[in-house]
N, C-alpha and C. Protein backbone atom coordinates (compact mmCIF):
# COMPACT_ATOMS: atom_id res chain seq x y z
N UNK A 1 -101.29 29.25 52.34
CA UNK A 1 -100.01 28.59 52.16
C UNK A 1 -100.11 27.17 52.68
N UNK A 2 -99.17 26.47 52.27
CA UNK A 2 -99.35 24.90 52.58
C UNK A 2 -97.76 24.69 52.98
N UNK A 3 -97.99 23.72 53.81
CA UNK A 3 -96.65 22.87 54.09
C UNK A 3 -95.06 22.88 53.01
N UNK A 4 -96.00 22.88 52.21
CA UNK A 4 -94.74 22.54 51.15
C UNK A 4 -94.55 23.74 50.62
N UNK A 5 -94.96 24.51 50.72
CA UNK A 5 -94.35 26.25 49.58
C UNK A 5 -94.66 26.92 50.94
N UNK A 6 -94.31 27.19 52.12
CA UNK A 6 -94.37 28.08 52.84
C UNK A 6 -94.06 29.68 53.10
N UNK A 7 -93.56 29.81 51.74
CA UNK A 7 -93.24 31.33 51.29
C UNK A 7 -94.28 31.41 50.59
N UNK A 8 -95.39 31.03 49.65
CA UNK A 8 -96.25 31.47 48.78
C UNK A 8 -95.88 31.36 47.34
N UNK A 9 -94.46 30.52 47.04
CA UNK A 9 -94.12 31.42 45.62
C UNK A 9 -94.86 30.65 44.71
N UNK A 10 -95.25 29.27 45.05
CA UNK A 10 -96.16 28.64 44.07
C UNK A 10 -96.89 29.28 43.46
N UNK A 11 -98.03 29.65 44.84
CA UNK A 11 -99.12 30.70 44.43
C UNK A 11 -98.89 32.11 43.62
N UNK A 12 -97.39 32.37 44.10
CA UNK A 12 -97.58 33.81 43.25
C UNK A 12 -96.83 33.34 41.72
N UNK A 13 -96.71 32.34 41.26
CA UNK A 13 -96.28 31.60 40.21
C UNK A 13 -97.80 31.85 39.45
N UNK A 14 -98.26 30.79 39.96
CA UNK A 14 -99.99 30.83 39.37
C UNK A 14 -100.53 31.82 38.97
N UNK A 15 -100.33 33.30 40.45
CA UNK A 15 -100.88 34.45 39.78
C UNK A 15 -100.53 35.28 38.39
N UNK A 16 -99.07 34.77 38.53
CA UNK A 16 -98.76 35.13 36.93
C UNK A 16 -98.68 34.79 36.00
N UNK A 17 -98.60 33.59 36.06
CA UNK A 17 -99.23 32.56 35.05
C UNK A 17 -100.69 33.43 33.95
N UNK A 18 -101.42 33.25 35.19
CA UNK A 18 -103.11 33.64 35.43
C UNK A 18 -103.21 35.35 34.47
N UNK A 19 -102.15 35.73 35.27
CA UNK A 19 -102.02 37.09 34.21
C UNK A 19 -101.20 37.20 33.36
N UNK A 20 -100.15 36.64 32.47
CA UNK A 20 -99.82 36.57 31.65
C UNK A 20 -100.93 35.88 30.73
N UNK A 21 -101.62 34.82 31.15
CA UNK A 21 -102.77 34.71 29.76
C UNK A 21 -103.88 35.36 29.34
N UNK A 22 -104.54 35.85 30.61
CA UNK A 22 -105.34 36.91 30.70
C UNK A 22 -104.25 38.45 29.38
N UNK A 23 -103.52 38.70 29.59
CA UNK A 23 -102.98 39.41 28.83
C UNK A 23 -102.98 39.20 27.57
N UNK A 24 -102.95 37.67 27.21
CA UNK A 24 -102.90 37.21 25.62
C UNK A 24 -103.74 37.69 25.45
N UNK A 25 -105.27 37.10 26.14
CA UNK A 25 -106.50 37.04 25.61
C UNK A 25 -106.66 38.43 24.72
N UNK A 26 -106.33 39.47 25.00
CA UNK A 26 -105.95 40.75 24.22
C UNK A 26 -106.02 40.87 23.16
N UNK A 27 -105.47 39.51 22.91
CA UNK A 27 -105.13 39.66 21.11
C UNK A 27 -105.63 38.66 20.42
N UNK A 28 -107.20 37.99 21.03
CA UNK A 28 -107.40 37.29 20.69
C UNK A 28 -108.92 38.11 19.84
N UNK A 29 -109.19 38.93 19.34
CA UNK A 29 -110.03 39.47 18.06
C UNK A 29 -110.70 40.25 19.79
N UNK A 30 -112.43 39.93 19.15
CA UNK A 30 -113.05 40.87 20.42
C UNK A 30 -112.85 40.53 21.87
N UNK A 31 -112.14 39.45 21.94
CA UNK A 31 -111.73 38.71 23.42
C UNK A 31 -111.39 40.52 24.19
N UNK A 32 -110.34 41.05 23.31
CA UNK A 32 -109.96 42.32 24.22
C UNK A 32 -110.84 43.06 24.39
N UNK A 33 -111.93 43.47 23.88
CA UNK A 33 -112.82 44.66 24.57
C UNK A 33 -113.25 44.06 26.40
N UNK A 34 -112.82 42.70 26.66
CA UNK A 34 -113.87 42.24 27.30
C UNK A 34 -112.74 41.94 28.45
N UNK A 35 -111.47 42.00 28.24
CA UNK A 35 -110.10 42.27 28.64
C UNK A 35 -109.78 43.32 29.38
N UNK A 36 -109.76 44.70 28.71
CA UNK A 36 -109.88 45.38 28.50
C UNK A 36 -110.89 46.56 29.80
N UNK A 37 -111.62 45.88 30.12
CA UNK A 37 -112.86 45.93 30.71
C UNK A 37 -113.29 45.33 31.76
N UNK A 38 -112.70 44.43 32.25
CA UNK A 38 -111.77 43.51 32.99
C UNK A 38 -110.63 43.23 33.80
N UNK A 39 -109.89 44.28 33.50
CA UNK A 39 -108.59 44.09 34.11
C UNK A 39 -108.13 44.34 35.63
N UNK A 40 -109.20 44.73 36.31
CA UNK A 40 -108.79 45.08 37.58
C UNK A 40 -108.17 46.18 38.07
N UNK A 41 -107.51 46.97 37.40
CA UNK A 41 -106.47 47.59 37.48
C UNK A 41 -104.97 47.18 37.10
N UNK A 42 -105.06 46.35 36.85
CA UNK A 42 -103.85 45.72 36.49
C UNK A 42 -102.93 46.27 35.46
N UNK A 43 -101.70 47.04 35.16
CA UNK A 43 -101.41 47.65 34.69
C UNK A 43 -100.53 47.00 33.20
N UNK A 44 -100.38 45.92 33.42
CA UNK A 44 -99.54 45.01 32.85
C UNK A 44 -100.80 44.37 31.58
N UNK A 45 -101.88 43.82 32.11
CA UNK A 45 -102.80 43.55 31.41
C UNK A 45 -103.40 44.75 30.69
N UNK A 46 -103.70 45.65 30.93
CA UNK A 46 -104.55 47.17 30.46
C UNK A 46 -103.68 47.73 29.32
N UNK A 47 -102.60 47.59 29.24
CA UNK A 47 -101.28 47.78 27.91
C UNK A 47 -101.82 47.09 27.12
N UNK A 48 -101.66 45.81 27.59
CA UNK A 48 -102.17 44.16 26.38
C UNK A 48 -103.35 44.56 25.74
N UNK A 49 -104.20 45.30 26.63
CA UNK A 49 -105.55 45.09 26.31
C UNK A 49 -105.88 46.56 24.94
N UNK A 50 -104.68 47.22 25.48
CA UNK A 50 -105.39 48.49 24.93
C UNK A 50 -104.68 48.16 23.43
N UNK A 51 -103.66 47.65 23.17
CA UNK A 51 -102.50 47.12 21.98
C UNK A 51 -103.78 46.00 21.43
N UNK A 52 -104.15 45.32 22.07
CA UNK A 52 -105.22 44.34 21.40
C UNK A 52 -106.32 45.24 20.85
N UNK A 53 -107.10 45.47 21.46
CA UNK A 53 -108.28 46.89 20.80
C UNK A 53 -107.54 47.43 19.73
N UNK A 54 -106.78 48.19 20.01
CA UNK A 54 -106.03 49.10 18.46
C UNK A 54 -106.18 48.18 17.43
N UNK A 55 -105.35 47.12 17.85
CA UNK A 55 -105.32 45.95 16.75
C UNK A 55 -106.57 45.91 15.67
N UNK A 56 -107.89 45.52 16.40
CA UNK A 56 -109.11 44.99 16.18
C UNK A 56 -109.80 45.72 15.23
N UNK A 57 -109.53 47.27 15.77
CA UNK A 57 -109.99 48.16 15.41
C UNK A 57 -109.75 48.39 13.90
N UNK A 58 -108.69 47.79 13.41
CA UNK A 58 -107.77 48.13 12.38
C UNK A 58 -108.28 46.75 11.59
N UNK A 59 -108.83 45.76 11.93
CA UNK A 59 -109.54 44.44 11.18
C UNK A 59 -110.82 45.03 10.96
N UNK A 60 -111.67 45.56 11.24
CA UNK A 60 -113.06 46.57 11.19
C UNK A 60 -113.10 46.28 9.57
N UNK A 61 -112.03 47.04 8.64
CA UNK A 61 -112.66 47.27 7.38
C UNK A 61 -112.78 45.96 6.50
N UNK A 62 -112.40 44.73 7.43
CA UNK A 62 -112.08 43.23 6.61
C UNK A 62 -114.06 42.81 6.30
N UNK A 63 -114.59 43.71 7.37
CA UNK A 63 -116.22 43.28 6.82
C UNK A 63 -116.85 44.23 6.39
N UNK A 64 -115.93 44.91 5.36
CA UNK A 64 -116.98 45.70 4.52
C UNK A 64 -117.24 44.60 3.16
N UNK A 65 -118.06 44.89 2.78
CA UNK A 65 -118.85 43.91 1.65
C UNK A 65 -117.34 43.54 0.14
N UNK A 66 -117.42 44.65 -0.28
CA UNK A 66 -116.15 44.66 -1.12
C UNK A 66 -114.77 44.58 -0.98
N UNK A 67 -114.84 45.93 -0.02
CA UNK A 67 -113.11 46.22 0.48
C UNK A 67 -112.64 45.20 1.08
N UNK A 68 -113.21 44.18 1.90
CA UNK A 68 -113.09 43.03 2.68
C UNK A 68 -112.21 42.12 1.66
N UNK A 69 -112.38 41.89 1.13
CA UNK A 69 -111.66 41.01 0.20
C UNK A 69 -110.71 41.51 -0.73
N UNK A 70 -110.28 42.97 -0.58
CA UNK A 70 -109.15 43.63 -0.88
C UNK A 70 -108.80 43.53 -0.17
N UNK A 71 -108.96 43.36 0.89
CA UNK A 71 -108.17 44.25 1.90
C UNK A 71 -107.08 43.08 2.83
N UNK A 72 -108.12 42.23 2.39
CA UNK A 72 -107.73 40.69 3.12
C UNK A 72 -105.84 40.40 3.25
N UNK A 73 -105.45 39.93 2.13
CA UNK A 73 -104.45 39.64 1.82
C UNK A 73 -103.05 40.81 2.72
N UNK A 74 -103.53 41.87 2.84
CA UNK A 74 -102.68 43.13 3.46
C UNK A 74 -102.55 42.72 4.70
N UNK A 75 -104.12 43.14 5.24
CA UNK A 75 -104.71 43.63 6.10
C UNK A 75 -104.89 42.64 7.51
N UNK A 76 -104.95 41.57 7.00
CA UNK A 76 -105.19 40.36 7.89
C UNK A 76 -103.57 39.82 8.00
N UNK A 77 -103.02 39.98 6.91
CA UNK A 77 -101.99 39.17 7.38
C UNK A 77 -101.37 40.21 8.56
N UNK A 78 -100.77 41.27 8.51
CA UNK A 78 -100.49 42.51 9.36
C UNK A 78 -100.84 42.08 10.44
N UNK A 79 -102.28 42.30 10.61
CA UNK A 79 -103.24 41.97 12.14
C UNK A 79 -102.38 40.67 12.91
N UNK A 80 -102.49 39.76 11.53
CA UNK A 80 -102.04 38.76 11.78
C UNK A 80 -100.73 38.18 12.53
N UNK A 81 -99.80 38.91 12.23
CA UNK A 81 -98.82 39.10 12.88
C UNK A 81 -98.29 39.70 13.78
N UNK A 82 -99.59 41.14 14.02
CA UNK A 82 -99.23 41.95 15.28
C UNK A 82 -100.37 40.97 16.65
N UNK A 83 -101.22 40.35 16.30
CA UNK A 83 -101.77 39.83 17.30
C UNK A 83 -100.11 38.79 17.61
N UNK A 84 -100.06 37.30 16.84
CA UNK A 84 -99.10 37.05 17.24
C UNK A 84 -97.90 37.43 18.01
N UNK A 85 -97.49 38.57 17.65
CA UNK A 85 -96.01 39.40 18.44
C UNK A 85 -97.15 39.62 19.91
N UNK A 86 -98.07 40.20 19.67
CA UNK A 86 -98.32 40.16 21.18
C UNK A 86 -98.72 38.85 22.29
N UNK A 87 -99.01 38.21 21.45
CA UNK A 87 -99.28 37.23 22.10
C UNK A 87 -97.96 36.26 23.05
N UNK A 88 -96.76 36.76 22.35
CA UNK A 88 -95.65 35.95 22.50
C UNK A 88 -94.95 36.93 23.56
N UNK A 89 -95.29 38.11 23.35
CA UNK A 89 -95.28 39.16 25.10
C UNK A 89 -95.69 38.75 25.72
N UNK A 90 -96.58 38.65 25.76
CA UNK A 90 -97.93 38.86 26.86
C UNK A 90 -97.84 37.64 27.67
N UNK A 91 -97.76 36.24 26.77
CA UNK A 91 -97.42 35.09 27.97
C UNK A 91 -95.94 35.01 28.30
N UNK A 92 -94.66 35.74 27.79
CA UNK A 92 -93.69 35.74 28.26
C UNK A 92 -93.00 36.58 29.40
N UNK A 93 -94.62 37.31 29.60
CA UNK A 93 -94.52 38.54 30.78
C UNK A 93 -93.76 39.76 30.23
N UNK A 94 -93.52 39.94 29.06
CA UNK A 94 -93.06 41.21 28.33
C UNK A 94 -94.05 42.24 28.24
N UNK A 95 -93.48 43.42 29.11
CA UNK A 95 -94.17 44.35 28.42
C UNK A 95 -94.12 45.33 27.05
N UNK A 96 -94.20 44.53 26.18
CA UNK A 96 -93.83 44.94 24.70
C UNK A 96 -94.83 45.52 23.68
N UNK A 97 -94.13 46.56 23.93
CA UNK A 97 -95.01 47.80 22.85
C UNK A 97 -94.39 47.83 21.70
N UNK A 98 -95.38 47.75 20.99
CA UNK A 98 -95.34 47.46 19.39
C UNK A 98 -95.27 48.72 18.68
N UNK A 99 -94.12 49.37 18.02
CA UNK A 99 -94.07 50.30 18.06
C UNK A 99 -95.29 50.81 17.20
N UNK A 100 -95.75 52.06 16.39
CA UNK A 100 -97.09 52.73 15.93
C UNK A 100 -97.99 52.12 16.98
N UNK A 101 -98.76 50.82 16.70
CA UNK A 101 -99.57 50.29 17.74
C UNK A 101 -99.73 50.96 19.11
N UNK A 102 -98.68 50.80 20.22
CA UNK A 102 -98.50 51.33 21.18
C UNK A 102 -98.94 52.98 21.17
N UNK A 103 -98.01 53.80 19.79
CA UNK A 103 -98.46 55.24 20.33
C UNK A 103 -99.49 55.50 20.23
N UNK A 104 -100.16 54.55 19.13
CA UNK A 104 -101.79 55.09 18.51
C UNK A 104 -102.68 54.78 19.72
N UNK A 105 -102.76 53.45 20.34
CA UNK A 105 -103.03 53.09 21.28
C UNK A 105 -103.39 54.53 22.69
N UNK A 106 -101.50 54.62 22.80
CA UNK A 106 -102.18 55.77 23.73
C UNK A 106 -102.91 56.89 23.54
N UNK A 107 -102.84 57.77 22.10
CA UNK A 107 -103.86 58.49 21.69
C UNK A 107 -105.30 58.50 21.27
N UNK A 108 -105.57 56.94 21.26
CA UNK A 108 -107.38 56.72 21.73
C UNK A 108 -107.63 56.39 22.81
N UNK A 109 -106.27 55.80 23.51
CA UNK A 109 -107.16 55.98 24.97
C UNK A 109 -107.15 57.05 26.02
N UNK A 110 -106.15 57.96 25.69
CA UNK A 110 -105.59 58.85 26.05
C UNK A 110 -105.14 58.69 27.74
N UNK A 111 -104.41 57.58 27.81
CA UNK A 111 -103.87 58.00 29.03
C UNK A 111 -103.04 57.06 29.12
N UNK A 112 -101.89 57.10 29.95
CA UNK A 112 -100.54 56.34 30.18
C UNK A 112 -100.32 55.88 31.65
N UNK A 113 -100.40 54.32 31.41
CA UNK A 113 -100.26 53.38 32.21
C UNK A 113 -98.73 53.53 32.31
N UNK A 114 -98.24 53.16 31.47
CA UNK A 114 -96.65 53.11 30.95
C UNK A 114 -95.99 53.90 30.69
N UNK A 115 -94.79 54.47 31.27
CA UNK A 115 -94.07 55.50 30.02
C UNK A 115 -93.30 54.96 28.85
């Protein structure tokens, strides 16, 4: 602590700062496995992370040789917009579960941070 913030709240400003972007990173393509994997325990981030993975998981078929370019126009834009929505959680300190996302989420990882 310093002279001038003698309660800490600066610092605990920063820390959430620090973890609210860390949380984006989630939804930033493979950024989340590495998120994900990462988190400390942090319960707030490990949601983000696991909603980001689902995500990713679900862009997988954009590099198959053919389907990739079917699939594009659907498939990416979707992604596209569920990374976004999380992203706009995640640094707003929301813990926002996307609905399908979220449940599927908890059934590959099988376990609940969150109720």
């Amino acid at each position: 602590m310093n002279a001038g913030d003698p309660y800490g709240i600066e610092a605990l400003k920063k820390a959430e700062k620090d973890r609210n972007h860390k949380a984006a990173l989630s939804y930033c393509w493979l950024l989340s496995f590495w998120v994900m994997l990462t988190n400390n325990g942090d319960v707030f981030v490990a949601m983000h992370a696991k909603q980001g993975v689902t995500i990713t998981l679900f862009t997988l078929p954009l590099f198959l040789p053919n389907a990739g370019l079917l699939l594009l126009p659907f498939l990416g834009s979707a992604a596209a917009f569920l990374y976004g929505l999380g992203i706009y959680g995640a640094l707003h300190g929301k813990e926002l579960k996307i609905p399908g996302i979220w449940d599927l989420a908890q059934k590959i990882f099988r376990s609940k941070y969150i109720e």
